[in-house]
Protein backbone atom coordinates (compact mmCIF):
# COMPACT_ATOMS: atom_id res chain seq x y z
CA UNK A 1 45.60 -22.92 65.31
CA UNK A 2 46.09 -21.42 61.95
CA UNK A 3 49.53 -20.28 60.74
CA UNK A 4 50.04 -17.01 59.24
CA UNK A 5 53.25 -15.54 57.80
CA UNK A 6 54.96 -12.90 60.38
CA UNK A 7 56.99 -9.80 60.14
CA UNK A 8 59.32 -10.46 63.12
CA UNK A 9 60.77 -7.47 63.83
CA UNK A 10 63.27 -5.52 66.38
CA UNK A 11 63.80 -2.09 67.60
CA UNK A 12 67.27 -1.20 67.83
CA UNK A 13 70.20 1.51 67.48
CA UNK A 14 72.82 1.55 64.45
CA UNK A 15 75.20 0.65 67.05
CA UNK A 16 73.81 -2.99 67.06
CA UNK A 17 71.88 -3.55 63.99
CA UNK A 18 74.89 -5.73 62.78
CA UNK A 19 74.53 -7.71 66.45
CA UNK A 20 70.84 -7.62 66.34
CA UNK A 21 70.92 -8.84 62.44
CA UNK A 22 73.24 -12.09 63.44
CA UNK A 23 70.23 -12.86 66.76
CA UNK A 24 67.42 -13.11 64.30
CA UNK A 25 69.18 -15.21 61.92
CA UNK A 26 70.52 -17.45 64.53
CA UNK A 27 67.12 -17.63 66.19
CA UNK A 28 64.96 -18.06 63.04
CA UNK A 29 67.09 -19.16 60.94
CA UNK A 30 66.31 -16.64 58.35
CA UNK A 31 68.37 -14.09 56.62
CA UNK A 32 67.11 -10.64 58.00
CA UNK A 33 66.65 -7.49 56.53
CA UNK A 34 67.59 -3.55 57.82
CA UNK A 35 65.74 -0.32 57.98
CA UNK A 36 67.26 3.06 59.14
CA UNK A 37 65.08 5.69 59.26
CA UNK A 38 66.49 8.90 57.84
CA UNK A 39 65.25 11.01 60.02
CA UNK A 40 65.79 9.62 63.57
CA UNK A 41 68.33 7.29 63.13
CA UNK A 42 66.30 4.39 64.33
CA UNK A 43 66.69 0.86 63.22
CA UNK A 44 64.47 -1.56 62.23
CA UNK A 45 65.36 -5.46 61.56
CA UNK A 46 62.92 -7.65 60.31
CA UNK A 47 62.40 -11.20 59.30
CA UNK A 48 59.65 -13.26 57.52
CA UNK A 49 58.41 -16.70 58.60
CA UNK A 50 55.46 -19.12 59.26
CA UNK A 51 54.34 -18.47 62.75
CA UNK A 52 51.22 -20.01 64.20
CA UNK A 53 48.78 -17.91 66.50
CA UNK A 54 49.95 -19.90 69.76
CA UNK A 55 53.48 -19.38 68.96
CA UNK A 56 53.43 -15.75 68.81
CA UNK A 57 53.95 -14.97 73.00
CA UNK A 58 56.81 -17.45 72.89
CA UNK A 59 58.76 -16.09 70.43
CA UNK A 60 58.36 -12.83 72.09
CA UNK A 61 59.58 -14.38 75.40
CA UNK A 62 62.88 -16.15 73.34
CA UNK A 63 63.89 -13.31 71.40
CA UNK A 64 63.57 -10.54 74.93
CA UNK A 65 65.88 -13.42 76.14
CA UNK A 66 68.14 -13.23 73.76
CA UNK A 67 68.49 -9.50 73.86
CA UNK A 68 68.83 -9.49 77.51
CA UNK A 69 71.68 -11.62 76.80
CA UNK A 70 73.13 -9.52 73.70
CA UNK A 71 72.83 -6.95 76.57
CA UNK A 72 74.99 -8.96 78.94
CA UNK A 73 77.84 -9.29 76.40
CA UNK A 74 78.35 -5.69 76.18
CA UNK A 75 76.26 -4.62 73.08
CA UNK A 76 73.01 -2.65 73.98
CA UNK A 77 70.28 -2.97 71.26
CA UNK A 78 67.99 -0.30 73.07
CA UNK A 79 65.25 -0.02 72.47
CA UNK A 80 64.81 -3.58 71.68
CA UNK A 81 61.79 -3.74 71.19
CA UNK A 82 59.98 -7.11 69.65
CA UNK A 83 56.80 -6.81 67.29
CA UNK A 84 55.33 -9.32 65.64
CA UNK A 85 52.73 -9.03 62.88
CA UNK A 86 50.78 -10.94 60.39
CA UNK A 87 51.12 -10.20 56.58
CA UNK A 88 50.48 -10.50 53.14
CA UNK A 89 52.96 -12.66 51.67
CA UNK A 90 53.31 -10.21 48.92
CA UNK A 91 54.72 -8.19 51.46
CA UNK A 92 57.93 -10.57 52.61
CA UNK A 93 58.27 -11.41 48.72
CA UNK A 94 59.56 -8.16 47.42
CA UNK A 95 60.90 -6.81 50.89
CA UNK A 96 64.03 -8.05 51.19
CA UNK A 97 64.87 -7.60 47.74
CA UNK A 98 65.29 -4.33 48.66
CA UNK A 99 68.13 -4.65 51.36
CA UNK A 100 69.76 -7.27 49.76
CA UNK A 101 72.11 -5.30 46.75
CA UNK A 102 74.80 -6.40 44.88
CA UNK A 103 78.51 -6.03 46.48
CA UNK A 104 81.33 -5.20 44.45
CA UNK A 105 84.55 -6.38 45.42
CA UNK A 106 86.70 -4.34 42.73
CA UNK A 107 87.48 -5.83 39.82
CA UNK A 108 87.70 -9.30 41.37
CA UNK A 109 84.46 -10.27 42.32
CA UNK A 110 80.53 -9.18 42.56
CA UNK A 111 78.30 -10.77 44.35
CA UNK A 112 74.60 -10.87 43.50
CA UNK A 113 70.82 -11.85 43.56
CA UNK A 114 69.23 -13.42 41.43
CA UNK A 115 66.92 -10.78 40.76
CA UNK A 116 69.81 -7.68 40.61
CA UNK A 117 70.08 -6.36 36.59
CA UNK A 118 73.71 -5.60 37.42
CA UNK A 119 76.71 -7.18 35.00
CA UNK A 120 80.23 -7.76 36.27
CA UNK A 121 82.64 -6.30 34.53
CA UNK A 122 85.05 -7.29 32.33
CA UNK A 123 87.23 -9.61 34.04
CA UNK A 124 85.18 -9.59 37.16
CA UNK A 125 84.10 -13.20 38.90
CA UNK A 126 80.13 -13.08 39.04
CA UNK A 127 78.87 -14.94 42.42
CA UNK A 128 75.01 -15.14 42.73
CA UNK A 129 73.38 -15.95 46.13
CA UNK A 130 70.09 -14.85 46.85
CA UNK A 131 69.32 -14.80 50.97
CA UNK A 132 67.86 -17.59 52.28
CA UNK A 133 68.19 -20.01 55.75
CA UNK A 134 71.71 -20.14 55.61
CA UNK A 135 73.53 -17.71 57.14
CA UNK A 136 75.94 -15.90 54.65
CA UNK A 137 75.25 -13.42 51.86
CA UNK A 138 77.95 -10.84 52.29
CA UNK A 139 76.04 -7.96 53.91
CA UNK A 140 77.13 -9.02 57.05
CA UNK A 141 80.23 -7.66 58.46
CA UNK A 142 81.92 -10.70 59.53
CA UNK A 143 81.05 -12.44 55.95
CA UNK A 144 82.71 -9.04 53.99
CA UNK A 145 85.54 -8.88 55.74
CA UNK A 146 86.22 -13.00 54.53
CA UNK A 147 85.47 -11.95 51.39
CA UNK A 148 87.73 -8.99 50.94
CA UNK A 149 90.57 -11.42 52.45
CA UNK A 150 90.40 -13.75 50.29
CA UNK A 151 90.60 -11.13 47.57
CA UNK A 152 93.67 -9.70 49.41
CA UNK A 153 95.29 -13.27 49.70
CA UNK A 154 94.63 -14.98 46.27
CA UNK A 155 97.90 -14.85 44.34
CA UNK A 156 97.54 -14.57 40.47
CA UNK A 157 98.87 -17.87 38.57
CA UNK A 158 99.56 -19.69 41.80
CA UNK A 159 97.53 -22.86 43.03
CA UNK A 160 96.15 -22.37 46.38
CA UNK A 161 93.74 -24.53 48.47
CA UNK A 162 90.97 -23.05 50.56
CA UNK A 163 88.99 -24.48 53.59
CA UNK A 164 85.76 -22.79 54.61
CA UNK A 165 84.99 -24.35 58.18
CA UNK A 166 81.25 -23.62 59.28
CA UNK A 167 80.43 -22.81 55.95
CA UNK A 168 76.46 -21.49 56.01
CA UNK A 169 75.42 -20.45 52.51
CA UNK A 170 78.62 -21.66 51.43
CA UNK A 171 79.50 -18.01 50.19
CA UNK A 172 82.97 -17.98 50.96
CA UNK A 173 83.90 -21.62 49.22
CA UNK A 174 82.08 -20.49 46.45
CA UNK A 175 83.52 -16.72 46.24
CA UNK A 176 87.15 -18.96 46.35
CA UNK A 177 86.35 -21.15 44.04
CA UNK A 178 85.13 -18.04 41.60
CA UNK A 179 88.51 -16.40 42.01
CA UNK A 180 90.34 -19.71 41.71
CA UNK A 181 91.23 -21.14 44.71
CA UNK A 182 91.41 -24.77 44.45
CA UNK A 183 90.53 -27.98 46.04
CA UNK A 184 88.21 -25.78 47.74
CA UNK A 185 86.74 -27.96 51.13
CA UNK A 186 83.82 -26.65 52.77
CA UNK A 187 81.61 -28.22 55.94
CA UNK A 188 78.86 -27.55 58.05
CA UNK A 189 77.39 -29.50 61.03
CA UNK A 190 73.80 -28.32 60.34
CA UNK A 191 72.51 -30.59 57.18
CA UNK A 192 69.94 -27.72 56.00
CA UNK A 193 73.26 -25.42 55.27
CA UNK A 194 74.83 -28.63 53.67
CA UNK A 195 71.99 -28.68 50.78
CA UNK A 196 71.62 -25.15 50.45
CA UNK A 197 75.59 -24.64 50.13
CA UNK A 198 75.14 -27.55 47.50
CA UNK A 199 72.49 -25.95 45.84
CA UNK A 200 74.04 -22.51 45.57
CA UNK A 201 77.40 -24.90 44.20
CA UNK A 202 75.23 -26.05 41.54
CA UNK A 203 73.20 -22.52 40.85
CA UNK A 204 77.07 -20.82 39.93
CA UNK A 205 77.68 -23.95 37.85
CA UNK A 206 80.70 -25.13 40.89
CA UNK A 207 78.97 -28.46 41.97
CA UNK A 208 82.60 -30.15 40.82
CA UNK A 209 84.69 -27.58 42.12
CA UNK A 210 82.80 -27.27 45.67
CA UNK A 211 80.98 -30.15 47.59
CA UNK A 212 79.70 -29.64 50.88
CA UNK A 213 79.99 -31.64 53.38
CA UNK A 214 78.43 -32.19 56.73
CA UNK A 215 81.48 -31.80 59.71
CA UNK A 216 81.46 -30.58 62.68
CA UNK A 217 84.59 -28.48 63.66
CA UNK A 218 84.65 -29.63 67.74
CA UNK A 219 85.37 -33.33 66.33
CA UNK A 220 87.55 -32.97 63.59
CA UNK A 221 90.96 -35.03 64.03
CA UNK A 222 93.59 -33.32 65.81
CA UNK A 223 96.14 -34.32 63.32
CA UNK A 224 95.83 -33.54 59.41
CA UNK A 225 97.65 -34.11 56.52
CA UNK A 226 95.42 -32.29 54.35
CA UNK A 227 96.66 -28.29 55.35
CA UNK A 228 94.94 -25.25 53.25
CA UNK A 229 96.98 -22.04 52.20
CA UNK A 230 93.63 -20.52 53.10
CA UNK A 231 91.27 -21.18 56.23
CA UNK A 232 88.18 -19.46 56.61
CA UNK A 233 86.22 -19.60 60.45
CA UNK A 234 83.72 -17.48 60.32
CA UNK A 235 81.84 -18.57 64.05
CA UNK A 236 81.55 -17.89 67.65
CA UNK A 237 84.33 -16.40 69.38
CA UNK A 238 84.35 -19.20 72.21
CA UNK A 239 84.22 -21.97 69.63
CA UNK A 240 87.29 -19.92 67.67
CA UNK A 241 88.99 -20.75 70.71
CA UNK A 242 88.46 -24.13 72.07
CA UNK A 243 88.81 -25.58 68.76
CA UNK A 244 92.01 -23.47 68.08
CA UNK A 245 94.22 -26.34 67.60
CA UNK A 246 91.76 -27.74 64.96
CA UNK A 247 91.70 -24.98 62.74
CA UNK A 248 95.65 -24.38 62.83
CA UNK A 249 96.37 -28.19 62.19
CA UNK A 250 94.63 -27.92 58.64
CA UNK A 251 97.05 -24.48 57.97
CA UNK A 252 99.48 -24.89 55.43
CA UNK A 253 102.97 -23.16 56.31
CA UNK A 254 102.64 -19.57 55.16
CA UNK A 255 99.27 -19.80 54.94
CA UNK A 256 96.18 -17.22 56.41
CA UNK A 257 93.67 -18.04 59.00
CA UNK A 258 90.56 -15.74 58.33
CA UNK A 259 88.75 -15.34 61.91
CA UNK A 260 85.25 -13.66 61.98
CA UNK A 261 82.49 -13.61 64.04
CA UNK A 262 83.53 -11.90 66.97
CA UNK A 263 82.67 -8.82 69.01
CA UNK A 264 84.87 -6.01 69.57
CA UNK A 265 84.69 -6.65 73.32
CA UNK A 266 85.94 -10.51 72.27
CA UNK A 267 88.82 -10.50 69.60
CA UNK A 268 91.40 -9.31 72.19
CA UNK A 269 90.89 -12.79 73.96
CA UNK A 270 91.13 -14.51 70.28
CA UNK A 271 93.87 -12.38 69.26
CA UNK A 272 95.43 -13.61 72.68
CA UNK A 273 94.90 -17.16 71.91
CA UNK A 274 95.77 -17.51 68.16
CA UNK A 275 99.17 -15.65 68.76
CA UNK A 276 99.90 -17.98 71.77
CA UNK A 277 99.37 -20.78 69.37
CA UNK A 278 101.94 -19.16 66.55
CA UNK A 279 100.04 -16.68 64.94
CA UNK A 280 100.70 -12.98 64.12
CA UNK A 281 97.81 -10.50 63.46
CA UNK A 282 98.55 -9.40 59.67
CA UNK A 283 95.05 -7.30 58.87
CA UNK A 284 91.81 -6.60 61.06
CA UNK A 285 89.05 -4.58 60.68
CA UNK A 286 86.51 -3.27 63.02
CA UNK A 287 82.52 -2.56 61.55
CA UNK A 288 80.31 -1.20 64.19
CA UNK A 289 80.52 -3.98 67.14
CA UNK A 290 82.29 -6.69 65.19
CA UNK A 291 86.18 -7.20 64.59
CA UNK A 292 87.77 -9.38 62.64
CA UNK A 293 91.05 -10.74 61.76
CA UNK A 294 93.21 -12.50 59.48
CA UNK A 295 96.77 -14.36 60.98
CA UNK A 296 99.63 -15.74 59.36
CA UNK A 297 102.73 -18.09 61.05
CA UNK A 298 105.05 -16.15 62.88
């Protein structure tokens, strides 16, 4: 069997492009790109990999799984329909350099490619992060909304520590550390986004300020002395909440919990839980499907 490299690629409505975006990535383990056509509205969301010729019926089978189950959570990525092609890789080189632009935080922070022209300006924290297999470059909802909190929540002058639990590309340790949170902790259970985190560390010239480290959230201590003015969770809505306890132990009094990764149809139930644990809602935002939240101590 000979290996080619694949445009994986999904139907789907604007509606769920954001949904549809986070199910490739998760499945592949790639950073996908979007494509709306002007005219009809449709959506296209596409990802590049190595695929060999037997392997090409399976995915199909995996990823009409996982949109039956998208489906079953209340988000409805009709059409949904799976194609998979083979390529140049000249193609998948210089495609998602189009999707993937710079995003300007105001005149705290841009965030970058490597291969965007585009300057900060004066007094504005440069971040560059090009997409890769780490989930995390700021086009996301969930990762934009982290982003613009801890904008929101960093405090001129004043020394504040930041946690970024399930950490991916390491984006948001690495945005903190840019606009000067510090110690800035930041883990990952999956060892792949532990190098690439430490690369990306090393590629903003933050490999002393920022070192990943592999953790995973379900068996952190229940206890810590160690509490952040800042927590960052950007995951699954059911791991938000069995692991609840976790995440507030390592909150510093006063400090903001940053919750993303949820569906619409699931922050209510986090909202429910993180205020029955001591928590007010102090900002949310809602992007297509996804909501998101940050909490402070009642």
């Amino acid at each position: 069997m000979t290996a080619y490299l694949r445009q994986i690629s999904i139907g789907t409505n604007a509606l769920a492009e954001e949904a549809v975006t986070e199910l490739l990535e998760h499945e592949l383990g790639q950073t996908p790109s979007a494509y709306q056509d002007a005219r009809t509205g449709a959506v296209t969301v596409s990802v590049y990999c190595q695929l060999e010729d037997g392997e090409v019926a399976g995915m199909k089978r995996q990823l009409r799984g996982a949109l039956t189950e998208l489906g079953e959570d209340g988000v409805d990525p009709a059409p949904g329909q799976v194609r998979i092609r083979r390529v140049p890789a000249q193609d998948w080189s210089e495609s998602w350099k189009r999707h993937f632009r710079p995003i300007d935080l105001g005149r705290a922070l841009l965030v970058k490619p490597t291969w965007s022209t585009r300057q900060p300006r004066p007094g504005q924290a440069l971040l560059v992060l090009d997409p890769g297999m780490s989930f995390g470059t700021g086009q996301h909802a969930t990762t934009h909304f982290c982003l613009e909190q801890l904008v929101a929540c960093r405090r001129a002058g004043e020394a504040q520590s930041l946690l970024d639990a399930g950490m991916g590309s390491g984006i948001l340790a690495l945005a903190g550390a840019k606009l000067g949170y510090g110690p800035v902790q930041a883990f990952d259970f999956d060892p792949d986004c532990v190098r690439i985190a430490t690369e990306n560390a090393a590629l903003n010239g933050l490999a002393a300020e920022v070192k990943p480290f592999a953790a995973d959230v379900t068996r952190l201590p229940r206890r810590s002395a160690e509490k952040f003015a800042v927590v960052c969770a950007n995951l699954i809505y059911d791991l938000l909440i069995a692991e609840r306890d976790r995440l507030l132990a390592r909150l510093a009094p006063g400090g903001d919990l940053v919750l993303a990764g949820i569906l619409t149809t699931q922050f209510p139930q986090v909202q429910a839980a993180f205020e029955a644990g001591g928590l007010r809602l102090a900002a949310a935002k809602t992007r297509k499907e996804w909501r998101s939240g940050r909490f402070r101590w009642k």
